[in-house]
C-alpha atoms as a PDB file:
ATOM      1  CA  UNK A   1      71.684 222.377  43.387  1.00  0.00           C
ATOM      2  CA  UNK A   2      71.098 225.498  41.190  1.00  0.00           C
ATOM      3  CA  UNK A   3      72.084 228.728  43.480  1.00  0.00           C
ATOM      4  CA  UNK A   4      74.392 229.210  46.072  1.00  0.00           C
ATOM      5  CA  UNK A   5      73.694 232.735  48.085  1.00  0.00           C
ATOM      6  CA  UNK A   6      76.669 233.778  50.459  1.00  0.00           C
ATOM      7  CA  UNK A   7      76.745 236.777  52.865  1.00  0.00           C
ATOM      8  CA  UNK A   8      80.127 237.462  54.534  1.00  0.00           C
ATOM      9  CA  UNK A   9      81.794 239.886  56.643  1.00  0.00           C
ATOM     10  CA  UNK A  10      84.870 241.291  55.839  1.00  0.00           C
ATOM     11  CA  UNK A  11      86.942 243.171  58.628  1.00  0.00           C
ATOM     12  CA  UNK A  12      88.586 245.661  56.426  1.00  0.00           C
ATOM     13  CA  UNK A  13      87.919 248.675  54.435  1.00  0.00           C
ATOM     14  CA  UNK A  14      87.184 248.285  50.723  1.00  0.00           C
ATOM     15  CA  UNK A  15      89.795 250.711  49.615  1.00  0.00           C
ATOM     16  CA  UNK A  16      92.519 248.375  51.327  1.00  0.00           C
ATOM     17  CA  UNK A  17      91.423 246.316  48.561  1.00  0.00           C
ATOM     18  CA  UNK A  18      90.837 248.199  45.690  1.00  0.00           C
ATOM     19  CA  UNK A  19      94.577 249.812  46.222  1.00  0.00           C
ATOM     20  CA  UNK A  20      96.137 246.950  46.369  1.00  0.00           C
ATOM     21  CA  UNK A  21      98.776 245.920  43.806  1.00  0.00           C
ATOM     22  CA  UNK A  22      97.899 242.504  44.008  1.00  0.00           C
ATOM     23  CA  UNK A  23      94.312 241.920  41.440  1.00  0.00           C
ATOM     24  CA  UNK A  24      94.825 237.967  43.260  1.00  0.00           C
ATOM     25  CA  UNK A  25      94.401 239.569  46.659  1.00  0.00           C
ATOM     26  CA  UNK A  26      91.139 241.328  45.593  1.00  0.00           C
ATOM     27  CA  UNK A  27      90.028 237.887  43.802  1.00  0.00           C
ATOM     28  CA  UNK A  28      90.828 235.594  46.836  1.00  0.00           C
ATOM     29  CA  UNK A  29      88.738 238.028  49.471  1.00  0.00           C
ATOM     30  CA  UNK A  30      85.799 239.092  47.555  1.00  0.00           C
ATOM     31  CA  UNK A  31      84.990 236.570  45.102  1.00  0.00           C
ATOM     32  CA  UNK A  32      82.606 233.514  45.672  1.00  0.00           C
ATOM     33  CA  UNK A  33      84.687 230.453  47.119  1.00  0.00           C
ATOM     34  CA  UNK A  34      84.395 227.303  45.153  1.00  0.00           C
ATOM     35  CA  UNK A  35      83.511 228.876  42.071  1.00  0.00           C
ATOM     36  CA  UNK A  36      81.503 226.576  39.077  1.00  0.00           C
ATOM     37  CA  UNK A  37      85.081 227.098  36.559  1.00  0.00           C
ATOM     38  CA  UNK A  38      87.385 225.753  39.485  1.00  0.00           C
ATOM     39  CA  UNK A  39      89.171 222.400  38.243  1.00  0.00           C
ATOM     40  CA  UNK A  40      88.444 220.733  41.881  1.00  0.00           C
ATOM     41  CA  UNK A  41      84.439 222.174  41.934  1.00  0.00           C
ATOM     42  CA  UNK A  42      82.647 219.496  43.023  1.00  0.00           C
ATOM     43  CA  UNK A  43      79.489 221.610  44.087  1.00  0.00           C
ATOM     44  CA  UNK A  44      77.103 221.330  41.548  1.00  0.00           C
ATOM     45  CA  UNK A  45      75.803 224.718  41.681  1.00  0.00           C
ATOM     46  CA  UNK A  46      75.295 226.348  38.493  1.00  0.00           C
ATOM     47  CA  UNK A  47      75.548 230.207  40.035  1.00  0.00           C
ATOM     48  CA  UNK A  48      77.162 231.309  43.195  1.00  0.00           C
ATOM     49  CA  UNK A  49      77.006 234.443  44.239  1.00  0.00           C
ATOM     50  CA  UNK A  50      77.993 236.224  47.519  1.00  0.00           C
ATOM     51  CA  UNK A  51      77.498 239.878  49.107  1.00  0.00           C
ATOM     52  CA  UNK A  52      80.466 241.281  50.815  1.00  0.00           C
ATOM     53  CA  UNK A  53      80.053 243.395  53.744  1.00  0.00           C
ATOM     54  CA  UNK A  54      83.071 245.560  54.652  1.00  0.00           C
ATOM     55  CA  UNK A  55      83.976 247.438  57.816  1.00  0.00           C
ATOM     56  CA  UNK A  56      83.613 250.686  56.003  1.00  0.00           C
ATOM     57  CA  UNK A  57      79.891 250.222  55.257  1.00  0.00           C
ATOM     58  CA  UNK A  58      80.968 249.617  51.474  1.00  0.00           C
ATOM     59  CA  UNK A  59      79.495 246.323  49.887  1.00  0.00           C
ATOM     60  CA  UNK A  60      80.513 243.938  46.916  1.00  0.00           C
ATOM     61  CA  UNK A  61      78.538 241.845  45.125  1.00  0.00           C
ATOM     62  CA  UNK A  62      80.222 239.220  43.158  1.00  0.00           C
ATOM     63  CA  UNK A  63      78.260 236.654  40.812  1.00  0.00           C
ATOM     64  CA  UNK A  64      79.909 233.750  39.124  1.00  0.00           C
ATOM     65  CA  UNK A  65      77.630 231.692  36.844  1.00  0.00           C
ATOM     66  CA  UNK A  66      78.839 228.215  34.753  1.00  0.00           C
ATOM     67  CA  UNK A  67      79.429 228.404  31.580  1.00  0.00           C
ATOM     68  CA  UNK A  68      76.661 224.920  31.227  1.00  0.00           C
ATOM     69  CA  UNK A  69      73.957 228.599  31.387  1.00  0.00           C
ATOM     70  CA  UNK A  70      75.617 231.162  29.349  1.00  0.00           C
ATOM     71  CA  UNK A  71      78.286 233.826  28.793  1.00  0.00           C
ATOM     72  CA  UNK A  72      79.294 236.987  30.363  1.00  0.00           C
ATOM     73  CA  UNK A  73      76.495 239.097  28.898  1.00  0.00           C
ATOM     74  CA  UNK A  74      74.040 236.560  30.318  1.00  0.00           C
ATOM     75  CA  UNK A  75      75.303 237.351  33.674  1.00  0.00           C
ATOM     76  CA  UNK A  76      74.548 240.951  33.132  1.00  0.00           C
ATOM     77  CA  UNK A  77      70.697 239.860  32.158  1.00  0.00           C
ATOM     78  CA  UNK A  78      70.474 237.767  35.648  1.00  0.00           C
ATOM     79  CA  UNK A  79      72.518 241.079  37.389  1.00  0.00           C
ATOM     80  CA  UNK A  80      69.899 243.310  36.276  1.00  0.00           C
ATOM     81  CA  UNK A  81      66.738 241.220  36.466  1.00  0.00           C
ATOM     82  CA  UNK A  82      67.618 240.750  40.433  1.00  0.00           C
ATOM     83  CA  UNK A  83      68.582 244.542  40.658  1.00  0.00           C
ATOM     84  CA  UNK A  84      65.311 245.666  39.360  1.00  0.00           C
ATOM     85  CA  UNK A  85      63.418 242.766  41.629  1.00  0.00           C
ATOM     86  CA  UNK A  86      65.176 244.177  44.649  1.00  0.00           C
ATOM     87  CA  UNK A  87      63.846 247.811  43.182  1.00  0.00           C
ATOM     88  CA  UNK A  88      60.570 246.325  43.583  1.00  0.00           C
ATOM     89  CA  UNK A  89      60.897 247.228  39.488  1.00  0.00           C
ATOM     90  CA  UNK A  90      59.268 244.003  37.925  1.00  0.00           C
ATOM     91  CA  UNK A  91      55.699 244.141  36.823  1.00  0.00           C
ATOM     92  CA  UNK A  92      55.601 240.715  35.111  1.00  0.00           C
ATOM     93  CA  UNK A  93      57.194 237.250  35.787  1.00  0.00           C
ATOM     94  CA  UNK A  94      60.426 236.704  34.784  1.00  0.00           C
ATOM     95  CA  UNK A  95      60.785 235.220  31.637  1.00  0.00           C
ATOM     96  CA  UNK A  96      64.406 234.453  30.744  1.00  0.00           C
ATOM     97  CA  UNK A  97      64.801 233.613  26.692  1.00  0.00           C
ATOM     98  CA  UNK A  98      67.461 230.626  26.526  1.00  0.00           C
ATOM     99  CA  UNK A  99      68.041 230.764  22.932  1.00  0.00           C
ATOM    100  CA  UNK A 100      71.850 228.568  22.981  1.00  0.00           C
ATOM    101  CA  UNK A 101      70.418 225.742  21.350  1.00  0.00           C
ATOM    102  CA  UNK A 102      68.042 227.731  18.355  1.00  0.00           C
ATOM    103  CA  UNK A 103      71.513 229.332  17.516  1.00  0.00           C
ATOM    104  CA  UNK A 104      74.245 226.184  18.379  1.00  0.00           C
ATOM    105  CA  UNK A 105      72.144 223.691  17.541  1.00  0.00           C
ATOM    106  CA  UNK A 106      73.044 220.257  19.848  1.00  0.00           C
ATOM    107  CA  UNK A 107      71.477 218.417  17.146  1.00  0.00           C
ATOM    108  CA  UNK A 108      73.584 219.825  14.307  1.00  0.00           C
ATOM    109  CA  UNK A 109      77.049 219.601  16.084  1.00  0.00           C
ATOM    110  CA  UNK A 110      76.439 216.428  18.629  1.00  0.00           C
ATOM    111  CA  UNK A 111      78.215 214.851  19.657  1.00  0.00           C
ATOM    112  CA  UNK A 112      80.572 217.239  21.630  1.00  0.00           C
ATOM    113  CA  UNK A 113      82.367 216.526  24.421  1.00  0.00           C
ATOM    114  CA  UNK A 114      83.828 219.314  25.628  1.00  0.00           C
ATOM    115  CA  UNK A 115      87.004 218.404  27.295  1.00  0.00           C
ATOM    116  CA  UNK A 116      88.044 220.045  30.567  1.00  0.00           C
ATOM    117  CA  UNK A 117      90.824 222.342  30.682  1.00  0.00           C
ATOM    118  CA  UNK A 118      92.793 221.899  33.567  1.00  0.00           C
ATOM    119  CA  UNK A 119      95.513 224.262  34.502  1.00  0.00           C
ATOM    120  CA  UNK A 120      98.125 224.175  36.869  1.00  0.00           C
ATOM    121  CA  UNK A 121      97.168 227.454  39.228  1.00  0.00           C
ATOM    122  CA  UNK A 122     101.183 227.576  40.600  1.00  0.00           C
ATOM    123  CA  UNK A 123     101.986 227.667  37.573  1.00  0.00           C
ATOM    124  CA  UNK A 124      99.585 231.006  36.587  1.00  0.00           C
ATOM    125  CA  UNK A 125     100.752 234.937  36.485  1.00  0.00           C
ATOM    126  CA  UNK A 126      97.796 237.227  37.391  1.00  0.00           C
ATOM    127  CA  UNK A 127      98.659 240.991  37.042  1.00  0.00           C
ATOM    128  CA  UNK A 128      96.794 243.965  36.850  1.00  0.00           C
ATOM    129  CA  UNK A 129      97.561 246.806  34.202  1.00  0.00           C
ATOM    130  CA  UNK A 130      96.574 250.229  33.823  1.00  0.00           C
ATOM    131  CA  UNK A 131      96.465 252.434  31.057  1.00  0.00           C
ATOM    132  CA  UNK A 132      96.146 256.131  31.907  1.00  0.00           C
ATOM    133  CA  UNK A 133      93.883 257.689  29.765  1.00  0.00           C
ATOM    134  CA  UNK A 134      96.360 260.295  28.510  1.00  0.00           C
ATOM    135  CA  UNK A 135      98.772 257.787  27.562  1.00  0.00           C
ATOM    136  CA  UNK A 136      95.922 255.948  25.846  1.00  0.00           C
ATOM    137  CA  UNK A 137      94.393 258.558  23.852  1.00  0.00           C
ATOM    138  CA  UNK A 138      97.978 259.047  22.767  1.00  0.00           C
ATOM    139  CA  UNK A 139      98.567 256.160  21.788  1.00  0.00           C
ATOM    140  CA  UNK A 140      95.433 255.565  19.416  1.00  0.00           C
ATOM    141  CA  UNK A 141      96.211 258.783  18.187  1.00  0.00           C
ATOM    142  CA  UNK A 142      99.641 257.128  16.984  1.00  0.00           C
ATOM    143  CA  UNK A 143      97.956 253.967  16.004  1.00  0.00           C
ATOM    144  CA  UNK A 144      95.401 255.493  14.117  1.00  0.00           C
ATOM    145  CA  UNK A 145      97.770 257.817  11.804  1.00  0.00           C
ATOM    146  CA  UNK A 146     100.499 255.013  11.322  1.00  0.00           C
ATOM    147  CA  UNK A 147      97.825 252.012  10.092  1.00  0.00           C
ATOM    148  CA  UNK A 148      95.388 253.814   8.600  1.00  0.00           C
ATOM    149  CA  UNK A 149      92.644 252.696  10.799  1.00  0.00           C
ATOM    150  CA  UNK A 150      90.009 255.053  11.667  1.00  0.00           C
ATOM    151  CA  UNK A 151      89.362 255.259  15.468  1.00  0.00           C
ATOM    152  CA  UNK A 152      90.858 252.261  16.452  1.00  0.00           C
ATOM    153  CA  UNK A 153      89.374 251.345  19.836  1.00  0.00           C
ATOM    154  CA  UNK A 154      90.870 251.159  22.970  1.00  0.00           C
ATOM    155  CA  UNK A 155      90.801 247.096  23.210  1.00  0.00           C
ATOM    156  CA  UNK A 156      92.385 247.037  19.636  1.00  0.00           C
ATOM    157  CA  UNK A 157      95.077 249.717  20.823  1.00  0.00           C
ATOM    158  CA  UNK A 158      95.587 247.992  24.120  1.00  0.00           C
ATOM    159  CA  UNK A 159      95.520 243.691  23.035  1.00  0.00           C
ATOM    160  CA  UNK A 160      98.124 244.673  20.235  1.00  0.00           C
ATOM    161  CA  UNK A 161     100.581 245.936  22.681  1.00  0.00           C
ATOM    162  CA  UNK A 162     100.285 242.817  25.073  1.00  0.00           C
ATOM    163  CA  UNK A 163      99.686 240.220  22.320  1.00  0.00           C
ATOM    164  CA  UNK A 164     103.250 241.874  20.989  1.00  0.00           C
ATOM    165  CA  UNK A 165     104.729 241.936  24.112  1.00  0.00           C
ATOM    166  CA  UNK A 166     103.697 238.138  25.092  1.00  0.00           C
ATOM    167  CA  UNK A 167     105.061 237.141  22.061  1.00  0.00           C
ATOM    168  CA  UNK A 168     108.608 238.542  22.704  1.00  0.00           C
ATOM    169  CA  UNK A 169     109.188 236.902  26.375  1.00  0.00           C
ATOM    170  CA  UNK A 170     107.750 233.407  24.304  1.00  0.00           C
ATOM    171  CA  UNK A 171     110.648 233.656  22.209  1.00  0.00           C
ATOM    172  CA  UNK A 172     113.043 235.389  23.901  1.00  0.00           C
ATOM    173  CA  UNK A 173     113.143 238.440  21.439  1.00  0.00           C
ATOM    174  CA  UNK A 174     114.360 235.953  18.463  1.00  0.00           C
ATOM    175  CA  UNK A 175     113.079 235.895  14.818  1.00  0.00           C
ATOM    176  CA  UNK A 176     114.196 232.964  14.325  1.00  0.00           C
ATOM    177  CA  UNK A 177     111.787 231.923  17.296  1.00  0.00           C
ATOM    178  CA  UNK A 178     108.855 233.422  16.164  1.00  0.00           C
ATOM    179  CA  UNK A 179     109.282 232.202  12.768  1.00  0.00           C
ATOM    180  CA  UNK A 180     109.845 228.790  13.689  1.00  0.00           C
ATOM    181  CA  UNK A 181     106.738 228.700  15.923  1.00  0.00           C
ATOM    182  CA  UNK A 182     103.803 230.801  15.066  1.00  0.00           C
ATOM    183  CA  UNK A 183     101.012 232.882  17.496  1.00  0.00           C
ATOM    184  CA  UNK A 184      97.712 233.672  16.990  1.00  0.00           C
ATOM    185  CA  UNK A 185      95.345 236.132  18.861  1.00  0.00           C
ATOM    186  CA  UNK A 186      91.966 234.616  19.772  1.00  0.00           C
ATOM    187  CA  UNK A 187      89.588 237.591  20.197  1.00  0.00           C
ATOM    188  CA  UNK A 188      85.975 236.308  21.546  1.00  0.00           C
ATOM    189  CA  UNK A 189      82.932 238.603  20.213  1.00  0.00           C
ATOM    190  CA  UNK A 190      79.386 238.769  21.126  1.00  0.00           C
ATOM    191  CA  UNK A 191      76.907 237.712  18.486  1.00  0.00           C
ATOM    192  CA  UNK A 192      73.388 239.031  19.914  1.00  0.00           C
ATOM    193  CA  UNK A 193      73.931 241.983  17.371  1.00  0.00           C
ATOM    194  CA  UNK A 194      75.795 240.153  14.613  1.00  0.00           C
ATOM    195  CA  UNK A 195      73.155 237.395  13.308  1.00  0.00           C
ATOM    196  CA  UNK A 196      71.008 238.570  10.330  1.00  0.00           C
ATOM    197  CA  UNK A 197      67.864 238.172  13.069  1.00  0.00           C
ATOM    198  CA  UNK A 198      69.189 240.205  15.757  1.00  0.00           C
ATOM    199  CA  UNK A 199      69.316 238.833  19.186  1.00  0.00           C
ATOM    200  CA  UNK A 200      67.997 240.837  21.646  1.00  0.00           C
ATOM    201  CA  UNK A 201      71.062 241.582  24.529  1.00  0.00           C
ATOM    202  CA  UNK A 202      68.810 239.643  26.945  1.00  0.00           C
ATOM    203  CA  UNK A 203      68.919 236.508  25.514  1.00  0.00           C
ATOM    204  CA  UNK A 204      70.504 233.862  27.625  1.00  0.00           C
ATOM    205  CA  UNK A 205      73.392 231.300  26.453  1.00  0.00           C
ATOM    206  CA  UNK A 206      76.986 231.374  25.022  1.00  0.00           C
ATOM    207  CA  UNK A 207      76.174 233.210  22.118  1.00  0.00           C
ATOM    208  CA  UNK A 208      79.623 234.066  21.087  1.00  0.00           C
ATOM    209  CA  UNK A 209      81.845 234.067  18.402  1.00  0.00           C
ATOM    210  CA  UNK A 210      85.723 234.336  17.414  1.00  0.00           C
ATOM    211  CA  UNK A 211      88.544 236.028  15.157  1.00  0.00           C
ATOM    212  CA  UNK A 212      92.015 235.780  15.199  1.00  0.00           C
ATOM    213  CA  UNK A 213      94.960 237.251  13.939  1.00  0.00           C
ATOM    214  CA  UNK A 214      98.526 235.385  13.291  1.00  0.00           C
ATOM    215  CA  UNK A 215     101.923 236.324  13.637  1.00  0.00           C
ATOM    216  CA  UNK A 216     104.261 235.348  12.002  1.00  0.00           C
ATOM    217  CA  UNK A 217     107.384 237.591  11.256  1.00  0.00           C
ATOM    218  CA  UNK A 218     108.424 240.492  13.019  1.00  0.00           C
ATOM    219  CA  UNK A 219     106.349 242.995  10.946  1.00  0.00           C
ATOM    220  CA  UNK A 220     103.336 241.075  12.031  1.00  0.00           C
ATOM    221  CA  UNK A 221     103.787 242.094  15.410  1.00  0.00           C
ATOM    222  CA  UNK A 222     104.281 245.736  14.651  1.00  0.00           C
ATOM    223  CA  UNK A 223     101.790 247.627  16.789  1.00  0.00           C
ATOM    224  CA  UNK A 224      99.974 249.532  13.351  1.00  0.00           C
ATOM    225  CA  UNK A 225     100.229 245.964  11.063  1.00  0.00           C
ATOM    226  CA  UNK A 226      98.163 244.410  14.069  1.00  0.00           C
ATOM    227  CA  UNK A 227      95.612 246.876  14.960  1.00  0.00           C
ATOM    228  CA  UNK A 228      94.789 246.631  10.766  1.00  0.00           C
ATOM    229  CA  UNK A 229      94.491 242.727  11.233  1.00  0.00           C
ATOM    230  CA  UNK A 230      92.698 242.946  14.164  1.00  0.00           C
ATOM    231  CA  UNK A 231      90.054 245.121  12.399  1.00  0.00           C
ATOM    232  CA  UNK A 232      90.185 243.158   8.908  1.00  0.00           C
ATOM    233  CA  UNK A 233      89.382 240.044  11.378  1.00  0.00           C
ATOM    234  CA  UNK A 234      86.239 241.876  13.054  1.00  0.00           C
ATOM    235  CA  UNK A 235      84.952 243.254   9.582  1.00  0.00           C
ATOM    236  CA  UNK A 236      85.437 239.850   8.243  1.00  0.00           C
ATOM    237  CA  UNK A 237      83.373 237.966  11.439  1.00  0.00           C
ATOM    238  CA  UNK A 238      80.356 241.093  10.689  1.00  0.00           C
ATOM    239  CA  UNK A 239      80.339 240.018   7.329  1.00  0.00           C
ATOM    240  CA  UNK A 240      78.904 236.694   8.239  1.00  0.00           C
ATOM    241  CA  UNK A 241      75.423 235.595   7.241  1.00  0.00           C
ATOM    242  CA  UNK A 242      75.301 232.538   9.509  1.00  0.00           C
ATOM    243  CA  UNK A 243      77.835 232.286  12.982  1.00  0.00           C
ATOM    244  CA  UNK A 244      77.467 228.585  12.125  1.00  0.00           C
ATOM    245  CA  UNK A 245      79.698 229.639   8.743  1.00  0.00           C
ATOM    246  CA  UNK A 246      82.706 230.760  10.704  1.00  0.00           C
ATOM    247  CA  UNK A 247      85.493 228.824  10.826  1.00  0.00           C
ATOM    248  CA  UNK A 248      87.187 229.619  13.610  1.00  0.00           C
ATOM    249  CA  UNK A 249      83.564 228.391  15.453  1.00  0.00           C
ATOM    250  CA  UNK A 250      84.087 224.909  13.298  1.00  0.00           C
ATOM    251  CA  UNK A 251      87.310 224.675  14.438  1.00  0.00           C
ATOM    252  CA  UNK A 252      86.375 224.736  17.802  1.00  0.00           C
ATOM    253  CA  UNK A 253      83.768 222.508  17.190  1.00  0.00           C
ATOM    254  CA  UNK A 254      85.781 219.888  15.561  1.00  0.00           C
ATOM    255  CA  UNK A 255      88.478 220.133  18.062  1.00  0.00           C
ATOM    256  CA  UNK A 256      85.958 218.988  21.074  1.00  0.00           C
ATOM    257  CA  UNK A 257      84.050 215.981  18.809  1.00  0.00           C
ATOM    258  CA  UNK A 258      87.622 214.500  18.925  1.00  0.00           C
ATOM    259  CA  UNK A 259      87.677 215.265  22.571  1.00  0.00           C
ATOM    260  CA  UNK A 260      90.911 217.918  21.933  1.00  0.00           C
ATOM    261  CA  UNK A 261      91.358 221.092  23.459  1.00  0.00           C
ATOM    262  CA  UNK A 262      90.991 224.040  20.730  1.00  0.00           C
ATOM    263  CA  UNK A 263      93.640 225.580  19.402  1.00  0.00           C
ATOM    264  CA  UNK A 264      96.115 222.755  20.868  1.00  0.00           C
ATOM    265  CA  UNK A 265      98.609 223.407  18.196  1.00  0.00           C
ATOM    266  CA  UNK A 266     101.821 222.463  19.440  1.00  0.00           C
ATOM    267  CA  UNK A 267     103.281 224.046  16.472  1.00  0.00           C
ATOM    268  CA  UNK A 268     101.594 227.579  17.172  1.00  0.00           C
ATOM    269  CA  UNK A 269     101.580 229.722  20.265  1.00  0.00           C
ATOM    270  CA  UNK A 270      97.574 230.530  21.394  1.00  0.00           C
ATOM    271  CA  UNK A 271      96.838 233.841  23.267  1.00  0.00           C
ATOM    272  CA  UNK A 272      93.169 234.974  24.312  1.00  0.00           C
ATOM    273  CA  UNK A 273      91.374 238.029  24.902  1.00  0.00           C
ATOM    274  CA  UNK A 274      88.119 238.858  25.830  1.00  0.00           C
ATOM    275  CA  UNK A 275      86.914 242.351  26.101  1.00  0.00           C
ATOM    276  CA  UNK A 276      84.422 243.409  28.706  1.00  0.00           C
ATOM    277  CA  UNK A 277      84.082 247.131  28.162  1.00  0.00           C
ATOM    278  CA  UNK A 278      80.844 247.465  26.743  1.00  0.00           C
ATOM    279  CA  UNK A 279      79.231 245.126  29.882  1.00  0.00           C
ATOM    280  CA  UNK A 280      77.938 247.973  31.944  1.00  0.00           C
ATOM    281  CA  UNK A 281      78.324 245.719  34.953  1.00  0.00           C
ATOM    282  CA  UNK A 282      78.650 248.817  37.466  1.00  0.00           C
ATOM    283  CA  UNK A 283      75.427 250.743  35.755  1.00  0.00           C
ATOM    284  CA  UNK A 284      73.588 247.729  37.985  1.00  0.00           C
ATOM    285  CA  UNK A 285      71.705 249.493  40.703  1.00  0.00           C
ATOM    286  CA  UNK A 286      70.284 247.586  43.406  1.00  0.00           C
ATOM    287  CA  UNK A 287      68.516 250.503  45.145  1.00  0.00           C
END
């Protein structure tokens, strides 16, 4: 059970790939089949992970590892303990530190029963957007002079934006809409460097945390009023002494003990974003 380890040939060249329009099409060729999130998974493998071997002499690598192990960063860990094993690298025995349960304690929050979120894939949009970085520096620049934050970063400059423009095709560019029915912008954050005891970035598990920002007028969705949120709710989540104090995290909590899906407001409109900018996935070097 554990590992799955796939080596395919793909007769192509990467670039017809990587140009394409289409982020699905990339997804559906190059990414592990019957991955550990899918609804219908039925493997029982906890990682699966499969090399890609194109007609160019490029190669992929693409990992996907259940969230039952840990979070995005701790798929960076396992990325660069193998890379450094295949370097021949590793002088001692790998010793990964699974620290979940000294952070989440089980027997603090049990029972949970995490419900499964099942989605209807027909019903899904997956699109690709890119942000030159002309446009992007311009637009902090902008963002930065009309809120009065200093450097706003680029996942602040560029969630605002979408989180505004999601919000107008939800309710059809009314105000009476949106201020009938609420939205809130879920923002996940890792926590290694945020507990009093810093974590190392090695440590294994789902060590993350949440803010959000809500909207619920039409100045709330004004690209410098929610770039200054956005920041107020990161300060606010640094501020913390304990993750276990933040209520956004007990919210979550208390949503799965009643075996509910968090956030499932049907008064409120959810959006998430998760930022993967500072995961130096591509620094991995296999030799």
């Amino acid at each position: 059970m554990g590992a799955e380890f796939l080596s395919v040939r793909i007769k192509c060249h990467m670039s017809e790939i990587l140009d394409h329009p289409d982020a699905s099409h990339a997804e559906s060729i190059v990414f592990p089949k019957g991955l550990p999130w899918a609804n219908n998974y039925e493997g029982g493998n906890l990682l699966v992970a499969q090399v890609s071997k194109f007609d160019c002499g490029g190669i992929a690598i693409s990992v996907c590892l259940s969230h039952k192990i840990g979070d995005g960063c701790s798929v960076l860990n396992f990325l660069n303990d193998w890379s450094r094993i295949t370097r021949g690298r590793m002088t001692t025995t790998l010793a990964p530190n699974f620290v979940g349960d000294s952070i989440f304690s089980s027997n603090n929050y049990s029972p949970i029963i995490a419900p499964q979120l099942l989605s209807n894939v027909s019903e899904c949009v997956q699109k690709r957007f890119i942000f030159p970085t002309t446009k992007l520096d311009a637009l902090r620049a902008k963002v930065a002079a009309e809120s009065g934050v200093e450097n706003p970063t680029r996942a602040e400059v560029v969630s605002a934006p979408l989180f505004k423009c999601a919000i107008k095709a939800a309710s059809s560019t009314t105000t009476s809409m949106l201020m009938r029915r609420p939205s809130k912008l879920v923002h996940f954050l890792n926590v290694r460097s945020m507990l009093k005891s810093r974590l190392p970035q090695s440590a294994i598990g789902n060590l993350l945390s949440i803010f959000s920002t809500t909207a619920t007028n039409e100045q709330d969705i004004e690209l410098p009023t929610l770039v200054r949120n956005l920041r107020k709710g990161v300060e606010v989540a640094y501020k913390k002494d304990q993750v276990e104090q933040n209520e956004l995290i007990l919210e979550v909590v208390e949503s799965m003990r009643k075996g509910k899906k968090p956030f499932d407001d049907e008064y409120e409109n959810v959006y998430a974003c998760s930022n993967l900018c500072k995961y130096p996935d591509y620094n991995v070097d296999f030799g």
